[in-house]
C-alpha atoms as a PDB file:
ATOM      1  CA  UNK A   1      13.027  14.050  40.837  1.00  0.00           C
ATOM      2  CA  UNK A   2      12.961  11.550  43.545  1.00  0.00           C
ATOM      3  CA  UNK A   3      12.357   7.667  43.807  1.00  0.00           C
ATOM      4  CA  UNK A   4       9.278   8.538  45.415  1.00  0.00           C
ATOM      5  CA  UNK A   5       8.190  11.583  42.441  1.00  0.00           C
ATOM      6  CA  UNK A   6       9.182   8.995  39.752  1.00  0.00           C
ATOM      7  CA  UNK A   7       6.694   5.909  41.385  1.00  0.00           C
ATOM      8  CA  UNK A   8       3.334   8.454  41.630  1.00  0.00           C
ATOM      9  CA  UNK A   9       4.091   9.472  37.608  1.00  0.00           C
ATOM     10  CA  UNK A  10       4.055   5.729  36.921  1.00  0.00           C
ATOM     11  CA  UNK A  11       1.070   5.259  39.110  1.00  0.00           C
ATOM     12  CA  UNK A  12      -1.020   8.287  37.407  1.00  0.00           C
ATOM     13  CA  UNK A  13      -0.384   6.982  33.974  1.00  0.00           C
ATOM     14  CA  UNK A  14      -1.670   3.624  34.724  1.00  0.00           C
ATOM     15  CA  UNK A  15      -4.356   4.888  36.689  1.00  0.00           C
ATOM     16  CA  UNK A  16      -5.809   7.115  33.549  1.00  0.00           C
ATOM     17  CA  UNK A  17      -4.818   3.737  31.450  1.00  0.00           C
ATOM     18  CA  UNK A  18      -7.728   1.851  33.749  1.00  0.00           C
ATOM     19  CA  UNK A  19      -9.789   4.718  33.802  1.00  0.00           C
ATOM     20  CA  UNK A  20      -9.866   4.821  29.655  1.00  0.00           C
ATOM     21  CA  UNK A  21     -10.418   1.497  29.747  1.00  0.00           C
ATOM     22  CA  UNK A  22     -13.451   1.393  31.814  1.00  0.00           C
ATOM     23  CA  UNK A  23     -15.010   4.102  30.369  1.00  0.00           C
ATOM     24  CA  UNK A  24     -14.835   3.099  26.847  1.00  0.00           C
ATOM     25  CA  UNK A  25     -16.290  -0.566  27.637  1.00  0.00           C
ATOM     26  CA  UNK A  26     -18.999   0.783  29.997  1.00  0.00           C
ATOM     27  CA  UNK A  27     -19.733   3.877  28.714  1.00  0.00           C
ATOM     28  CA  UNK A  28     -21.955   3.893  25.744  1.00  0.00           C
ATOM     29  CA  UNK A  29     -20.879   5.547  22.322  1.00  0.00           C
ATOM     30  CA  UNK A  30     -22.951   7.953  20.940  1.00  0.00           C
ATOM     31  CA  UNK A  31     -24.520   6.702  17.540  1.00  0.00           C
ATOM     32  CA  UNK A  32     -23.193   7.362  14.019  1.00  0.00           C
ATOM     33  CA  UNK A  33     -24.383   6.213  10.945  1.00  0.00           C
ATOM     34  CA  UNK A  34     -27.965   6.170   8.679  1.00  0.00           C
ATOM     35  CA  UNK A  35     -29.733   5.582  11.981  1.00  0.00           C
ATOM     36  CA  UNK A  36     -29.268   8.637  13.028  1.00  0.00           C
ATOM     37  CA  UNK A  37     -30.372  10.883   9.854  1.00  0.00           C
ATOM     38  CA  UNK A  38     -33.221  12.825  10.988  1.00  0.00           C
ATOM     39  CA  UNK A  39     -35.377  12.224   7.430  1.00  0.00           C
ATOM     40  CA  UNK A  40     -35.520   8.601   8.216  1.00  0.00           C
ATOM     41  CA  UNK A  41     -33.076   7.034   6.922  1.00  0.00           C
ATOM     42  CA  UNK A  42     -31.592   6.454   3.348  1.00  0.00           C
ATOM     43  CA  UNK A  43     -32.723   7.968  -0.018  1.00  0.00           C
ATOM     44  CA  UNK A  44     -32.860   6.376  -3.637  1.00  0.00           C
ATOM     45  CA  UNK A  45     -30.962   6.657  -6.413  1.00  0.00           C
ATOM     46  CA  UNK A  46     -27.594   9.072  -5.857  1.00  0.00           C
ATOM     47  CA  UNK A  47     -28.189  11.939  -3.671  1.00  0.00           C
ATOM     48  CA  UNK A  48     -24.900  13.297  -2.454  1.00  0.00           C
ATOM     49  CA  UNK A  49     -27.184  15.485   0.535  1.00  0.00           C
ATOM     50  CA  UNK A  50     -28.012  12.212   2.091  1.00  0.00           C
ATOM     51  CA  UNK A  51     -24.792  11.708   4.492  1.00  0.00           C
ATOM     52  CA  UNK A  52     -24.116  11.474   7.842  1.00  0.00           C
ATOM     53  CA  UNK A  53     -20.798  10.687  10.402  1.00  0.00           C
ATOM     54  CA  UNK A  54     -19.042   7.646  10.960  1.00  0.00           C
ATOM     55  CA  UNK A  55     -18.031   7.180  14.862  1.00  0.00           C
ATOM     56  CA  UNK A  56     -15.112   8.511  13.502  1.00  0.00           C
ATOM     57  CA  UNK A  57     -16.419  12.188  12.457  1.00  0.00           C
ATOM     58  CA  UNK A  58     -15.676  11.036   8.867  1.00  0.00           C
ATOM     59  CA  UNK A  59     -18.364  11.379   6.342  1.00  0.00           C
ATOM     60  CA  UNK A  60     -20.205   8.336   5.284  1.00  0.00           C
ATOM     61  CA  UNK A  61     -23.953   8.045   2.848  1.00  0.00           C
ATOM     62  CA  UNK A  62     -26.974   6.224   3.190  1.00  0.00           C
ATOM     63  CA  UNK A  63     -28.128   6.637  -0.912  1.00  0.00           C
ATOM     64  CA  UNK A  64     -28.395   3.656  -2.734  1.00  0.00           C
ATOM     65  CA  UNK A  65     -25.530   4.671  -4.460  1.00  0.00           C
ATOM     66  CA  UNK A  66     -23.059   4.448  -2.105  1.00  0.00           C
ATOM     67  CA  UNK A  67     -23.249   0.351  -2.985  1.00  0.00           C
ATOM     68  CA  UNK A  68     -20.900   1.238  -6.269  1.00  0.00           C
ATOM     69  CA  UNK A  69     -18.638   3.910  -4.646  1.00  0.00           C
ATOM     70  CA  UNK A  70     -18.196   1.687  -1.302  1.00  0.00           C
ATOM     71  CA  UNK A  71     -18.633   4.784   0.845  1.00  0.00           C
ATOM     72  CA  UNK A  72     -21.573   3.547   2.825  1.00  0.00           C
ATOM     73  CA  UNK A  73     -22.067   3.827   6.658  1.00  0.00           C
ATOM     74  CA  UNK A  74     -21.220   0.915   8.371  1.00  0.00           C
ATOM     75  CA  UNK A  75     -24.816   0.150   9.131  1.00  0.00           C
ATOM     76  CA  UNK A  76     -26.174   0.722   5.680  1.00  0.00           C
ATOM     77  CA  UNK A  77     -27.167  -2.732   5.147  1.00  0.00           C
ATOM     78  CA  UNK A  78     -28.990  -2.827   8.343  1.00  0.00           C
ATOM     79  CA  UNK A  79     -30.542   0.192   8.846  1.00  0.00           C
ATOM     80  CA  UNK A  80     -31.722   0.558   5.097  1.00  0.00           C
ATOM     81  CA  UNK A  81     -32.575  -3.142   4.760  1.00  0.00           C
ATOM     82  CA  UNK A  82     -31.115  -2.798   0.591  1.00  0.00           C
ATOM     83  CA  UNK A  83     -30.040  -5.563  -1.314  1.00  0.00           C
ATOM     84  CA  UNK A  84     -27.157  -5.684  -3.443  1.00  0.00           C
ATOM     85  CA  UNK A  85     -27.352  -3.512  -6.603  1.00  0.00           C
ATOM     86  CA  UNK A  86     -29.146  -4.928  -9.882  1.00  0.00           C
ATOM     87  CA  UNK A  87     -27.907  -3.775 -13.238  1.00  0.00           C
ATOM     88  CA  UNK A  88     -29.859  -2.849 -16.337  1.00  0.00           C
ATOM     89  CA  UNK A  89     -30.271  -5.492 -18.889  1.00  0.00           C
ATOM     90  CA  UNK A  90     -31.966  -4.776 -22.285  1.00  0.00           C
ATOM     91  CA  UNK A  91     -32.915  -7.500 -24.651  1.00  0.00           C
ATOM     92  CA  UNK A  92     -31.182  -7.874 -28.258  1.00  0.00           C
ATOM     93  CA  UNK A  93     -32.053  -5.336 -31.052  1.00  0.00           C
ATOM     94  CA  UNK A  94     -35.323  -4.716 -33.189  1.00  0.00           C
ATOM     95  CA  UNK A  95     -35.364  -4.902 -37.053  1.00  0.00           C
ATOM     96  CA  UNK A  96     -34.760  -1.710 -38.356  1.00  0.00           C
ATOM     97  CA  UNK A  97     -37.598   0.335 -39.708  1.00  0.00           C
ATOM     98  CA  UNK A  98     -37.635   0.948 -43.579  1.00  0.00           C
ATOM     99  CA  UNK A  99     -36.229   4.541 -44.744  1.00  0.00           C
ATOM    100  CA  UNK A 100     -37.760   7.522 -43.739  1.00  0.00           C
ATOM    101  CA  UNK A 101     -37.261   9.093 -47.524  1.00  0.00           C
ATOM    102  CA  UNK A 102     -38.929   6.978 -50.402  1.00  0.00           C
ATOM    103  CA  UNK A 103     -36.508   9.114 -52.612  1.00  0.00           C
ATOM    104  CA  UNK A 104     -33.295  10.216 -51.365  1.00  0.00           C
ATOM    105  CA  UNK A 105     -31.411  10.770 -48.238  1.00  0.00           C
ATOM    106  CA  UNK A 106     -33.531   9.497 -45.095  1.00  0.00           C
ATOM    107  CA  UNK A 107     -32.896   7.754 -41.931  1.00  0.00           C
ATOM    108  CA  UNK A 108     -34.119   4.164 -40.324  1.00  0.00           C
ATOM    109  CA  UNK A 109     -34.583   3.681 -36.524  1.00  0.00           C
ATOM    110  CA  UNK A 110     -34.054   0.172 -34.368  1.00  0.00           C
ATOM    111  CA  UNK A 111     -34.810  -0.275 -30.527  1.00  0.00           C
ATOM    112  CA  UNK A 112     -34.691  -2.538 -27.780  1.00  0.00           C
ATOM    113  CA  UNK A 113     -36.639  -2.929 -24.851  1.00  0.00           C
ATOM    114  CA  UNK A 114     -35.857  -3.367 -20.912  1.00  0.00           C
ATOM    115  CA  UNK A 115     -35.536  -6.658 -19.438  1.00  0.00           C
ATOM    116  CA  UNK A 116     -34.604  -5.797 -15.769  1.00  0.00           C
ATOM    117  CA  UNK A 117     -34.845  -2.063 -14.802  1.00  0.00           C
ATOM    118  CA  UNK A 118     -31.956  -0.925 -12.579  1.00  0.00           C
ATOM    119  CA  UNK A 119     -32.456  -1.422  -8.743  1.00  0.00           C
ATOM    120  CA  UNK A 120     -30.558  -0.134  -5.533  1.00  0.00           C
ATOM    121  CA  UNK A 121     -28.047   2.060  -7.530  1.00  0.00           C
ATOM    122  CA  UNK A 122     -27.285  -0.825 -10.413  1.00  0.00           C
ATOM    123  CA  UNK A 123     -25.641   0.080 -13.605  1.00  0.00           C
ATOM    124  CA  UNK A 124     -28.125   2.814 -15.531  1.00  0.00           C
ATOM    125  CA  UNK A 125     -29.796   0.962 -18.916  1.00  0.00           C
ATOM    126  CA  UNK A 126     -28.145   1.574 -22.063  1.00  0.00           C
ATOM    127  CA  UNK A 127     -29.549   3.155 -24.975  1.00  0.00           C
ATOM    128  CA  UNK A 128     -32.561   1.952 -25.964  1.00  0.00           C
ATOM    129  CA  UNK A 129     -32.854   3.113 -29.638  1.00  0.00           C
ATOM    130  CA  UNK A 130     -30.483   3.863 -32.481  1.00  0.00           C
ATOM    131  CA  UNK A 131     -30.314   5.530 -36.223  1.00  0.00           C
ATOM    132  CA  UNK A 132     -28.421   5.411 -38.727  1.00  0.00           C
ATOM    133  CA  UNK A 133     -28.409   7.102 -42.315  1.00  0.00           C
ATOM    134  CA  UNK A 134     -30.278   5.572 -45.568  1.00  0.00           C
ATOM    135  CA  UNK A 135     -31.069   6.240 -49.174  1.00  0.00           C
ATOM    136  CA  UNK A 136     -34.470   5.809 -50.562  1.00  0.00           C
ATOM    137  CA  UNK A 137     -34.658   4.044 -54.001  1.00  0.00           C
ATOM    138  CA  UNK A 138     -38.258   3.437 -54.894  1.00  0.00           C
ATOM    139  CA  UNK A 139     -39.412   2.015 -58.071  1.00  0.00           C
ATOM    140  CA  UNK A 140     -41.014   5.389 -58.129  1.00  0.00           C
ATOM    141  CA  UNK A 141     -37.895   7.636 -57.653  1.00  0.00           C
ATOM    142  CA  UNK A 142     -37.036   7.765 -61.716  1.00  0.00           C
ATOM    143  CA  UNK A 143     -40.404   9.724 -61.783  1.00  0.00           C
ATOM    144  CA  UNK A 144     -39.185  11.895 -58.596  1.00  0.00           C
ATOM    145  CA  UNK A 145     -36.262  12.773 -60.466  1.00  0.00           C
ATOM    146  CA  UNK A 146     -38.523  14.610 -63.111  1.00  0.00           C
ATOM    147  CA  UNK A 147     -38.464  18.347 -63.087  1.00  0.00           C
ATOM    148  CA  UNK A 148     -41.519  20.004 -64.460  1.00  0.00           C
ATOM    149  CA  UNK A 149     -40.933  22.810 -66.574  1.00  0.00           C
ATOM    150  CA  UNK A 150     -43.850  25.219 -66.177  1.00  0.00           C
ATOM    151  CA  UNK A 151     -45.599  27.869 -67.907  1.00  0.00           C
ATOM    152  CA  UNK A 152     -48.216  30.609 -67.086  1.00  0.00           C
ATOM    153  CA  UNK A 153     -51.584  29.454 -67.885  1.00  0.00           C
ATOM    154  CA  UNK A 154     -52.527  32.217 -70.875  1.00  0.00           C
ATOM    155  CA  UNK A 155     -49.637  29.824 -72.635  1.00  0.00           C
ATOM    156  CA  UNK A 156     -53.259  27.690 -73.279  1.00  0.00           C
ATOM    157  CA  UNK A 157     -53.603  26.768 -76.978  1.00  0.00           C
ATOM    158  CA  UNK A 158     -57.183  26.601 -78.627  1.00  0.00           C
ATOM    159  CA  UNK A 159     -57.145  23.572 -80.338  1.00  0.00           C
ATOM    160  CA  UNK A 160     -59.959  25.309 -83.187  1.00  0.00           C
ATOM    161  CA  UNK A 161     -57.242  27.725 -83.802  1.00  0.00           C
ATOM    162  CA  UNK A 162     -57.197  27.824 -87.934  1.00  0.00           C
ATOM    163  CA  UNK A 163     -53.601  28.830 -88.305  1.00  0.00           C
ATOM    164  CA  UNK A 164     -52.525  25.504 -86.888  1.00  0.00           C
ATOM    165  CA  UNK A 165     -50.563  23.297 -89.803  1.00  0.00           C
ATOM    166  CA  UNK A 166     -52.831  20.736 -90.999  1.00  0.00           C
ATOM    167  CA  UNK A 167     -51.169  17.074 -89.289  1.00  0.00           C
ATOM    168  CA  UNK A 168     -51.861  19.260 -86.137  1.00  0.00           C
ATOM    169  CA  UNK A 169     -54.964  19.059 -86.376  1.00  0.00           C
ATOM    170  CA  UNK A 170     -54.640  15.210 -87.227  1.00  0.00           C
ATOM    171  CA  UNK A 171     -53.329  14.872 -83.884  1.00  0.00           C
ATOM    172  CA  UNK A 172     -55.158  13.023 -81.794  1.00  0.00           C
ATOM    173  CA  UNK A 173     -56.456  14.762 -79.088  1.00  0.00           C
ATOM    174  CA  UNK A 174     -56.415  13.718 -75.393  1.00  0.00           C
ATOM    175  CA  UNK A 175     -58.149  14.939 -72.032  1.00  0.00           C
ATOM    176  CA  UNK A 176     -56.539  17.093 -69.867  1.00  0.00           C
ATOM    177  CA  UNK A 177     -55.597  16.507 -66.344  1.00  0.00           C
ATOM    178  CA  UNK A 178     -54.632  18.556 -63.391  1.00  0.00           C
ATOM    179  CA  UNK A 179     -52.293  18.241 -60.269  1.00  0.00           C
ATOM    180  CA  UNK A 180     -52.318  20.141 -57.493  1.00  0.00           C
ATOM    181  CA  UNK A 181     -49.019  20.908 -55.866  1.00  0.00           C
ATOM    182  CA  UNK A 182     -47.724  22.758 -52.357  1.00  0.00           C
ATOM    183  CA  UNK A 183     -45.025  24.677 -53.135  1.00  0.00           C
ATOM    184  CA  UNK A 184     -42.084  24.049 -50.424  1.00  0.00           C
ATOM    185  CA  UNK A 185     -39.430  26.696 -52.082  1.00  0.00           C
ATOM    186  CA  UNK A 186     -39.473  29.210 -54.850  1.00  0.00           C
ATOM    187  CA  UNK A 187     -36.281  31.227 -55.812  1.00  0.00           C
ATOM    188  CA  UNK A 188     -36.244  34.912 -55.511  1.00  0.00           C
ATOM    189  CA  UNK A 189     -36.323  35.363 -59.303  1.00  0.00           C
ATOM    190  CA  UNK A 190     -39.474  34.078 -59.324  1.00  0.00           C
ATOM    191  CA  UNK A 191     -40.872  37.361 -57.934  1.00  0.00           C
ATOM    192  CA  UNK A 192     -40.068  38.989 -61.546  1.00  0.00           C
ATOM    193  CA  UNK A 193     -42.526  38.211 -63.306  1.00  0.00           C
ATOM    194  CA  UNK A 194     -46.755  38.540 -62.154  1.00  0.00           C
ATOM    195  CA  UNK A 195     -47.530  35.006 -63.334  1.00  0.00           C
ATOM    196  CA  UNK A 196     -44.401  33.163 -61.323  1.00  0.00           C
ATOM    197  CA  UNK A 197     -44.975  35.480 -58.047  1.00  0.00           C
ATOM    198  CA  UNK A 198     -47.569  33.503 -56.816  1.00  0.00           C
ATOM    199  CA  UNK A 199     -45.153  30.455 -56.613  1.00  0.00           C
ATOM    200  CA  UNK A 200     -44.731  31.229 -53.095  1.00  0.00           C
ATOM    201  CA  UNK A 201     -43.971  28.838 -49.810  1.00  0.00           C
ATOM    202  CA  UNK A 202     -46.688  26.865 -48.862  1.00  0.00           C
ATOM    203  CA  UNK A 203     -49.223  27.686 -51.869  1.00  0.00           C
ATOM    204  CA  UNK A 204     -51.369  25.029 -53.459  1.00  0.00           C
ATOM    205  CA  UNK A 205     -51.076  25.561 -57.187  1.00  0.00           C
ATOM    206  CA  UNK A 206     -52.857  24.067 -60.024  1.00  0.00           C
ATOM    207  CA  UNK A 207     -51.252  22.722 -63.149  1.00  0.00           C
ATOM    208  CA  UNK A 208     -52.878  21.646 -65.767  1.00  0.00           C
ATOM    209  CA  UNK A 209     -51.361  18.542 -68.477  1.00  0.00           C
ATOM    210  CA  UNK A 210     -52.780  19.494 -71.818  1.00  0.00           C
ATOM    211  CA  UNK A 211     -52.536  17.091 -74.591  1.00  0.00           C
ATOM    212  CA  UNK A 212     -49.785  18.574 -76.394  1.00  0.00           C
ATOM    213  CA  UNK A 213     -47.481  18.201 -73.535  1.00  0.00           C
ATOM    214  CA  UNK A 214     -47.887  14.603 -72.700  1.00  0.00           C
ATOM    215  CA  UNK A 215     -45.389  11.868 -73.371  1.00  0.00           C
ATOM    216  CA  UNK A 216     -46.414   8.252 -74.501  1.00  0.00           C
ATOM    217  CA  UNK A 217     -47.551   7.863 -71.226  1.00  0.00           C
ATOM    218  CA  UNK A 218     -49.868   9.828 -71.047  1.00  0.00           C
ATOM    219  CA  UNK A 219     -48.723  11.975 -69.040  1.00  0.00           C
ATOM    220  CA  UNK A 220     -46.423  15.268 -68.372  1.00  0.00           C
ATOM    221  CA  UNK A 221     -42.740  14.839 -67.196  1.00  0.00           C
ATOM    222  CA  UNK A 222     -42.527  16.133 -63.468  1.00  0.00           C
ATOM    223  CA  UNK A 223     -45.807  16.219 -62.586  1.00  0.00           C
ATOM    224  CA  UNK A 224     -44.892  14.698 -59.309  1.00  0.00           C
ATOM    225  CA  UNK A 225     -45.647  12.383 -56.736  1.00  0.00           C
ATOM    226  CA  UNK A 226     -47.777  11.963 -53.613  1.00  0.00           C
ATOM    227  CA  UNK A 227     -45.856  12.824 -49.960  1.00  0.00           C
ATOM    228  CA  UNK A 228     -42.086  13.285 -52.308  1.00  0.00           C
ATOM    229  CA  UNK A 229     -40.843  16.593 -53.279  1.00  0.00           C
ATOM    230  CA  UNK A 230     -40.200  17.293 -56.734  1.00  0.00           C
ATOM    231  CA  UNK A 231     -38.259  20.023 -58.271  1.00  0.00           C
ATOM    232  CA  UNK A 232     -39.946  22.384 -61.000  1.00  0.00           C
ATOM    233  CA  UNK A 233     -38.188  25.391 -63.588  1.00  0.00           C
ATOM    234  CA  UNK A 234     -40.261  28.319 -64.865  1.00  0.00           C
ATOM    235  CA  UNK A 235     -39.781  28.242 -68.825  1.00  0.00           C
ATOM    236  CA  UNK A 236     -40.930  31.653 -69.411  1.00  0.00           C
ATOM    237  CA  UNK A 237     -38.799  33.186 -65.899  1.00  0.00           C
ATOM    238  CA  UNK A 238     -35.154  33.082 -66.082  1.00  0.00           C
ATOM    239  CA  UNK A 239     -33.730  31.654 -62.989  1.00  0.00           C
ATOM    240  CA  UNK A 240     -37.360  30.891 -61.004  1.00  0.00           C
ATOM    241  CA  UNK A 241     -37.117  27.161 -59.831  1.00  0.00           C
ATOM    242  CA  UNK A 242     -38.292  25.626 -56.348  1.00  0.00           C
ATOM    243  CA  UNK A 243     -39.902  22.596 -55.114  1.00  0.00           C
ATOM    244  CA  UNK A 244     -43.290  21.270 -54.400  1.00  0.00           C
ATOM    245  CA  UNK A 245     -45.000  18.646 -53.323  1.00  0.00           C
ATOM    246  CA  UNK A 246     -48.217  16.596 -55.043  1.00  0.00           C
ATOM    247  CA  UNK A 247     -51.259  16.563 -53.012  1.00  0.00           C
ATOM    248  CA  UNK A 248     -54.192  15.402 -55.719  1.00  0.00           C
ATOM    249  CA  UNK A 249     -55.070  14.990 -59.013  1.00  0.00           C
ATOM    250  CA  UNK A 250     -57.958  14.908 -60.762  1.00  0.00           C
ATOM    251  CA  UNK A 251     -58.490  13.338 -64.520  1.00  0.00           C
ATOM    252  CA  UNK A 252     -60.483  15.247 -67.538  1.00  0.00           C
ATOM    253  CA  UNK A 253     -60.382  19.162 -65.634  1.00  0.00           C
ATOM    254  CA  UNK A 254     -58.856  22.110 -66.799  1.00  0.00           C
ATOM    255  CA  UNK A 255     -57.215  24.709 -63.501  1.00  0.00           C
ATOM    256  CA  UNK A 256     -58.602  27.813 -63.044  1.00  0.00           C
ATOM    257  CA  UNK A 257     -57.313  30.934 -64.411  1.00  0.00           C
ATOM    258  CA  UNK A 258     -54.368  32.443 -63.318  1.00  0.00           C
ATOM    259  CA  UNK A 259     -53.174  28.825 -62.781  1.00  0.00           C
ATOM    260  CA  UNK A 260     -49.626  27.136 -64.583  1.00  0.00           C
ATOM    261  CA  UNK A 261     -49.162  25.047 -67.278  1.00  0.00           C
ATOM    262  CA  UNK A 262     -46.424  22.177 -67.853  1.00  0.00           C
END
């Protein structure tokens, strides 16, 4: 190639240099960013759907959350009019509750409240309540501890019986009482016998404290308490035990046939 070939290369090359130039300073760009998203024009939160193009082709998001993972359009700020991200913050903990179990394993409970909700993507709140394990020891658990030992109620003695031994009847004689229980589990052995099968789940039963069976107290051992379950043993069934718990009593009454004894 030529002197002459050589100089009109040269002069094309510069020529397409100018014409570049010109075009890209008077030429407008096409638009890129959250102003162009057609739902107008940035979303809440994270949403990974809301994106558009950089002037680049390159992927770029107008959801709040684009603040913490710096991937925002260039004209985020501006288009979305979003101010910098505000973090959670919680105030200091609550006293813990008392234990859920007056008797026994239970669990306590603490919380705290919000001070400032997150805003514009900030850092999510923390947890706002916590638990841990506790042990119940009432005054009243000694008593809890009780098990009843039961009997069917044709076990009743008739106090004007005349084979009784004579400082029997020198005993003095005290009022009965009854307590009426909802049984929460009963073994399989209690099926048996007729008298024990009624110990089932979830059956109120009656049973009656007769004078002979009271302690100085004045009353019977494991007759249970109010909203605690209690454990019992049937005395005349061989392996028939459960629980139950005391719903009422009720002072000078004899239960109803077909009813237990302690």
């Amino acid at each position: 190639m030529g002197a002459h070939g050589w100089s009109a290369v040269r002069m094309g090359i510069a020529v397409c240099g100018y014409l570049a130039f010109f075009c890209s300073e008077f030429v407008p760009v096409s638009e890129a960013g959250c102003r162009e998203r057609g739902n107008h024009n940035c979303c809440p939160s994270r949403d990974n759907k809301c994106f558009e193009y950089t002037r680049r082709k390159t992927v770029c998001y107008c959801d709040s959350y684009c603040q913490k993972t710096r991937d925002c359009c260039e004209d985020y700020q501006h288009v979305c009019q979003i101010s910098a991200a505000i973090d959670c913050a919680v105030g200091s903990w609550g006293p813990w509750s008392s234990c859920s179990s007056v008797c026994g394993v239970g669990s306590k409970e603490r919380s705290r409240q919000v001070s400032i909700p997150p805003r514009n993507g900030g850092t999510p709140c923390p947890d706002l309540r916590q638990r841990r394990g506790c042990y119940g020891n009432n005054v009243i658990c000694d008593n809890a501890k009780e098990v009843a030992k039961i009997l069917p109620d044709f076990y009743k003695r008739n106090f004007n019986d005349p084979w009784r031994r004579p400082h029997m009847l020198m005993k003095e004689e005290k009022d009965s009482y009854c307590v009426y229980l909802r049984v929460k589990q009963a073994s399989a052995a209690c099926k048996l016998k007729l008298w024990s099968a009624q110990l089932v789940r979830e059956r109120l039963v009656c049973a009656e404290c007769q004078s002979d069976a009271m302690s100085n107290s004045d009353r019977c051992a494991g007759d249970g308490k109010e909203g605690i379950r209690t454990f019992w043993t049937a005395a005349a069934t061989p392996g028939c035990h459960g629980s139950w718990m005391r719903e009422l009593s009720s002072e000078h009454c004899r239960c109803p046939p077909y009813s237990v004894l302690f």
